[in-house]
Structure formats: C-alpha cells, structure tokens
N, C-alpha and C. Protein backbone atom coordinates (compact mmCIF):
# COMPACT_ATOMS: atom_id res chain seq x y z
N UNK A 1 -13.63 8.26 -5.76
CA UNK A 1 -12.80 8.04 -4.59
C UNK A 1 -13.42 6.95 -3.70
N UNK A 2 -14.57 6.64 -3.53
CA UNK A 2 -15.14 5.97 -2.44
C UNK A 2 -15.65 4.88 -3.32
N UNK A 3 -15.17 4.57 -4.81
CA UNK A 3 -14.97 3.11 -5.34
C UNK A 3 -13.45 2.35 -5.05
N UNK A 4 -12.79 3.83 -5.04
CA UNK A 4 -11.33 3.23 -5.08
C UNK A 4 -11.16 2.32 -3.41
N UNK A 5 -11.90 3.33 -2.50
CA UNK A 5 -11.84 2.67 -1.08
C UNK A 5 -12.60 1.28 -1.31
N UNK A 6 -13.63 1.56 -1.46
CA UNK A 6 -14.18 0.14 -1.26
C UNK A 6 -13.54 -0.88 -2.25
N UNK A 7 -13.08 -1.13 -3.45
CA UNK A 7 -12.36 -2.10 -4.01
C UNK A 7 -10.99 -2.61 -3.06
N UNK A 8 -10.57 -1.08 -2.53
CA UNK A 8 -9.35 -1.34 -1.94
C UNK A 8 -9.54 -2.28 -0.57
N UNK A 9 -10.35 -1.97 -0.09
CA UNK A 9 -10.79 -2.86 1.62
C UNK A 9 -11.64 -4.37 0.88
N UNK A 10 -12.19 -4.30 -0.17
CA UNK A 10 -12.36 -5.67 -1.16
C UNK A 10 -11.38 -6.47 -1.10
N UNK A 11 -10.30 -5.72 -1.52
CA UNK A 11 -9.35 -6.91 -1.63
C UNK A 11 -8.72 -7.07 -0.88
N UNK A 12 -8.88 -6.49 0.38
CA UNK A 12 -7.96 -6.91 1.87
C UNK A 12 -8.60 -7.94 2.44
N UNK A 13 -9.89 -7.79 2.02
CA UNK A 13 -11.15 -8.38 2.62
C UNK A 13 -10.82 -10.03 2.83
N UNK A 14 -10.68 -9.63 1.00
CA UNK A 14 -10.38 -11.09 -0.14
C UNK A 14 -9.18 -12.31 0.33
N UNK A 15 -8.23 -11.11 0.63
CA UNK A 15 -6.45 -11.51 0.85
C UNK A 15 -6.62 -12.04 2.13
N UNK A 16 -7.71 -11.64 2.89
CA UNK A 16 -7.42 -12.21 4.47
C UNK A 16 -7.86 -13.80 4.56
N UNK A 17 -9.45 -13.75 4.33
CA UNK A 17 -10.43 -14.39 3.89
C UNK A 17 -10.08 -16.02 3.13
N UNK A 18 -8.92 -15.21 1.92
CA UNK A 18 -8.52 -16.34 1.27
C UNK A 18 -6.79 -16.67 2.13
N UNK A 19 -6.77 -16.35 3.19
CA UNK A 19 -6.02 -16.98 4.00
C UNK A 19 -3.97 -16.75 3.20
N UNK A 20 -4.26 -14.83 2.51
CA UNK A 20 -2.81 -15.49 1.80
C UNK A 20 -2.12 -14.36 2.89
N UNK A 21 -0.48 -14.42 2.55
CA UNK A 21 0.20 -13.82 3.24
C UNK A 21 0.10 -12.46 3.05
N UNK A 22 0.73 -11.66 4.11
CA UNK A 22 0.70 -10.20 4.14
C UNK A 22 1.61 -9.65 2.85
N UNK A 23 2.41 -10.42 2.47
CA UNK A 23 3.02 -9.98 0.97
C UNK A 23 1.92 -9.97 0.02
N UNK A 24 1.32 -11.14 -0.08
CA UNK A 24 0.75 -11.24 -1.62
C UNK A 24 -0.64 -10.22 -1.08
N UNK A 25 -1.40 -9.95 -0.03
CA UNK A 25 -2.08 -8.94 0.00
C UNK A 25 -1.66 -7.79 -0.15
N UNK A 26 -0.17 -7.58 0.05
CA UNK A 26 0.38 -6.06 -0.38
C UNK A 26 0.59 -5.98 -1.69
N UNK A 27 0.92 -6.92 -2.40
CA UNK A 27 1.34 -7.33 -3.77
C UNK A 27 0.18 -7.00 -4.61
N UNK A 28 -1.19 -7.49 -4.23
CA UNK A 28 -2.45 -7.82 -4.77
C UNK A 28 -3.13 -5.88 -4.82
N UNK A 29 -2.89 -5.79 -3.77
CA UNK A 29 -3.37 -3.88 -3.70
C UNK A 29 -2.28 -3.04 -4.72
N UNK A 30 -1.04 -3.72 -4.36
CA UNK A 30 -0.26 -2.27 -5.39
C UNK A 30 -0.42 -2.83 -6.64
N UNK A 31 -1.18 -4.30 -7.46
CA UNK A 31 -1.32 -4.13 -8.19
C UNK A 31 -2.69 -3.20 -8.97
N UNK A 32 -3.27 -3.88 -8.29
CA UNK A 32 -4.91 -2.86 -8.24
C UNK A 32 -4.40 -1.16 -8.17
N UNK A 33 -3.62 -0.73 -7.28
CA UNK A 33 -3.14 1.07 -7.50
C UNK A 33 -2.54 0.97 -8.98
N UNK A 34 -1.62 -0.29 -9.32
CA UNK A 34 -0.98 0.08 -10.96
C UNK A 34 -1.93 0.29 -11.60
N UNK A 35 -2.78 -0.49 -11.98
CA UNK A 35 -3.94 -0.43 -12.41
C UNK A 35 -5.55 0.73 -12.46
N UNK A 36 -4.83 0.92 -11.39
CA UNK A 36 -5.99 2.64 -11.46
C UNK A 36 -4.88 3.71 -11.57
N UNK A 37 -3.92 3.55 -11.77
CA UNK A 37 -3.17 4.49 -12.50
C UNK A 37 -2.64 4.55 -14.19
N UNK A 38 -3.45 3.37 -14.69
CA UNK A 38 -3.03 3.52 -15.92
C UNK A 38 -4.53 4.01 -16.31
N UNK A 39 -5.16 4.13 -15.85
CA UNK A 39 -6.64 5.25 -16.05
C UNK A 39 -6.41 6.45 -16.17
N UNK A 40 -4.71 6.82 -15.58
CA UNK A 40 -5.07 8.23 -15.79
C UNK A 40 -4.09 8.82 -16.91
N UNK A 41 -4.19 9.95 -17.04
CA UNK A 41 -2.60 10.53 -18.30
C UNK A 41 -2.03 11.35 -17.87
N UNK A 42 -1.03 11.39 -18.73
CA UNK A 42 0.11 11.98 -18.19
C UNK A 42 1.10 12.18 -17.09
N UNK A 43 1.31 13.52 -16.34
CA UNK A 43 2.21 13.88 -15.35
C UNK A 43 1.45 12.87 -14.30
N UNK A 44 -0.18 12.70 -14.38
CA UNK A 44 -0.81 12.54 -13.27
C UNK A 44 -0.72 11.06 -12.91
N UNK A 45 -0.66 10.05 -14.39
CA UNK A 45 -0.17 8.76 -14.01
C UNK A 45 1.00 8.58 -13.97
N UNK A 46 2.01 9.23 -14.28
CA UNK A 46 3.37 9.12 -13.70
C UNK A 46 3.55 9.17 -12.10
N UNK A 47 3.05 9.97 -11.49
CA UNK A 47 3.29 9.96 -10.14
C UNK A 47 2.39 9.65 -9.62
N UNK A 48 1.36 8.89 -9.69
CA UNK A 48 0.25 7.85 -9.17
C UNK A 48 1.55 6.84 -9.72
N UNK A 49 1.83 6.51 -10.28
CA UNK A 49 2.69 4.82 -10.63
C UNK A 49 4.43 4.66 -9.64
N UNK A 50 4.69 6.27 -9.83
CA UNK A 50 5.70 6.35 -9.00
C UNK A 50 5.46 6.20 -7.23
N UNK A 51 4.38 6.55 -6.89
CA UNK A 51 3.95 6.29 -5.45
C UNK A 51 3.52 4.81 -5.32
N UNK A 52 2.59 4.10 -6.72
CA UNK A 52 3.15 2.74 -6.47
C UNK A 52 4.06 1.70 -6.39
N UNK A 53 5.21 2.37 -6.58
CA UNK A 53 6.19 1.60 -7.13
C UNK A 53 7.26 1.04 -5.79
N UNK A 54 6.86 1.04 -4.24
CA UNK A 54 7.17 0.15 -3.55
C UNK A 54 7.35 -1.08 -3.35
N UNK A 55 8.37 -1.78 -3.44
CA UNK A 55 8.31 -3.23 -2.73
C UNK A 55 7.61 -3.60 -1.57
N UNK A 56 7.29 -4.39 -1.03
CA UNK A 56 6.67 -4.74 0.07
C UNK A 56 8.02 -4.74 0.97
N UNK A 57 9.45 -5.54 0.45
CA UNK A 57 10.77 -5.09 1.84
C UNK A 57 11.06 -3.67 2.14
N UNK A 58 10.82 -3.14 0.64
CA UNK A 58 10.60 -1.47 1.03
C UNK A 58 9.70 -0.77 2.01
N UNK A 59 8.26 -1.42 1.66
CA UNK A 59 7.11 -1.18 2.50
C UNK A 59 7.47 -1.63 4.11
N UNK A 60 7.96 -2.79 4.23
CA UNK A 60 8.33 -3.11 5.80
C UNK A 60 9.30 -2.03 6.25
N UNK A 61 10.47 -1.79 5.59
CA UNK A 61 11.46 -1.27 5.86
C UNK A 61 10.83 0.22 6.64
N UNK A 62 10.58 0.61 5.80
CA UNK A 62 9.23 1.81 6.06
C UNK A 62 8.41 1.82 7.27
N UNK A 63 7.75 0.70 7.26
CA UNK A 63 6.57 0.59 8.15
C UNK A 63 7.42 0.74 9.77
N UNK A 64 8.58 0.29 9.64
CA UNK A 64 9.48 -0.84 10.67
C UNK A 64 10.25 0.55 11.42
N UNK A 65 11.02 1.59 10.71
CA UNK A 65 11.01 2.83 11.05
C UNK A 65 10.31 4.09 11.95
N UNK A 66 9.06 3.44 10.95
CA UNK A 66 8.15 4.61 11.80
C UNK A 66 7.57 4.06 13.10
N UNK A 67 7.57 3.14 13.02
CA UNK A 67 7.36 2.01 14.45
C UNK A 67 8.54 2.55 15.67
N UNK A 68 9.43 2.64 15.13
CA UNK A 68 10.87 2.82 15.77
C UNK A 68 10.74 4.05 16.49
N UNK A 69 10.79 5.20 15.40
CA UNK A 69 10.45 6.63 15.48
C UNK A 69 9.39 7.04 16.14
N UNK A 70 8.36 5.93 16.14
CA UNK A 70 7.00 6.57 17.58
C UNK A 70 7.65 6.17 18.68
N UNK A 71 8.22 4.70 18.93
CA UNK A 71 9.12 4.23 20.48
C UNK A 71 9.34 5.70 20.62
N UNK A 72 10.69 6.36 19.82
CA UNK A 72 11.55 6.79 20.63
C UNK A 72 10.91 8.06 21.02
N UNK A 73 10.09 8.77 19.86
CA UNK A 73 9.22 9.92 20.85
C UNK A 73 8.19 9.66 21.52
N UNK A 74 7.84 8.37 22.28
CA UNK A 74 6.92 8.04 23.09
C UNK A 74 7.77 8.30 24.39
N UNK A 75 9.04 7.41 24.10
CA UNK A 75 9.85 7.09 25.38
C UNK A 75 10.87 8.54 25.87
N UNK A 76 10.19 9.49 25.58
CA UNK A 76 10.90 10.55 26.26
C UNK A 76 10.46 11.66 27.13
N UNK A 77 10.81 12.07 27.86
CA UNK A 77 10.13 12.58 28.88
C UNK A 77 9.44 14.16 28.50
C-alpha cells in the first residue's frame, strides 16, 4: 500500500514538474491504477479496473458536483 502511495504522488510529482496538463496527469495515474490492477485476479481485478474506468470529463463532472453540494450545505443556515 505505501508503494502504491508513493508511485502515485511520483507521478503527480512528475506531471507537475514536467509542466503537463491536469488531464494528462489524470490520464497518466489512471493509467498506473490500470496497471496495478492487472496484478491482481479475478473478482478483485475486475472491480479495481471498474473503479478505474473514469474519464477525466467524468472525473470533472464529479469533482464539479461535489464542489456544488459543499456550496449549498455550507450556505445554509
């Protein structure tokens, strides 16, 4: 677990560093999760691959929501 973190903050590290966009650093990590999910078998890499299997417009779409959804239970009395 605490290889998977550190590869994972590696390559954010990498993606920033090498100056690319917030896509291809999202792009670059869910490929690295495909990839440590074909390590595993069965039921267990099926749904490790199915939790990777976001788009990044998906991922915004997502992100962009819950952004929304804190406003509105921030902004209530």
């Amino acid at each position: 677990m605490k290889n998977r973190i550190a590869s994972s903050a590696l390559m954010v590290l990498l993606a920033i560093v090498s100056g690319c966009t917030a896509r291809t650093a999202y792009d670059s990590l869910r490929l690295h999760q495909e990839m440590e999910c074909q390590k595993m078998q069965g039921a267990e890499r099926d749904e490790c691959l199915r939790r990777s299997d976001m788009s990044y417009d998906e991922y915004q779409q997502q992100l962009n929501k819950q952004k929304q959804d804190k406003m509105e239970r921030e902004s209530r009395p």
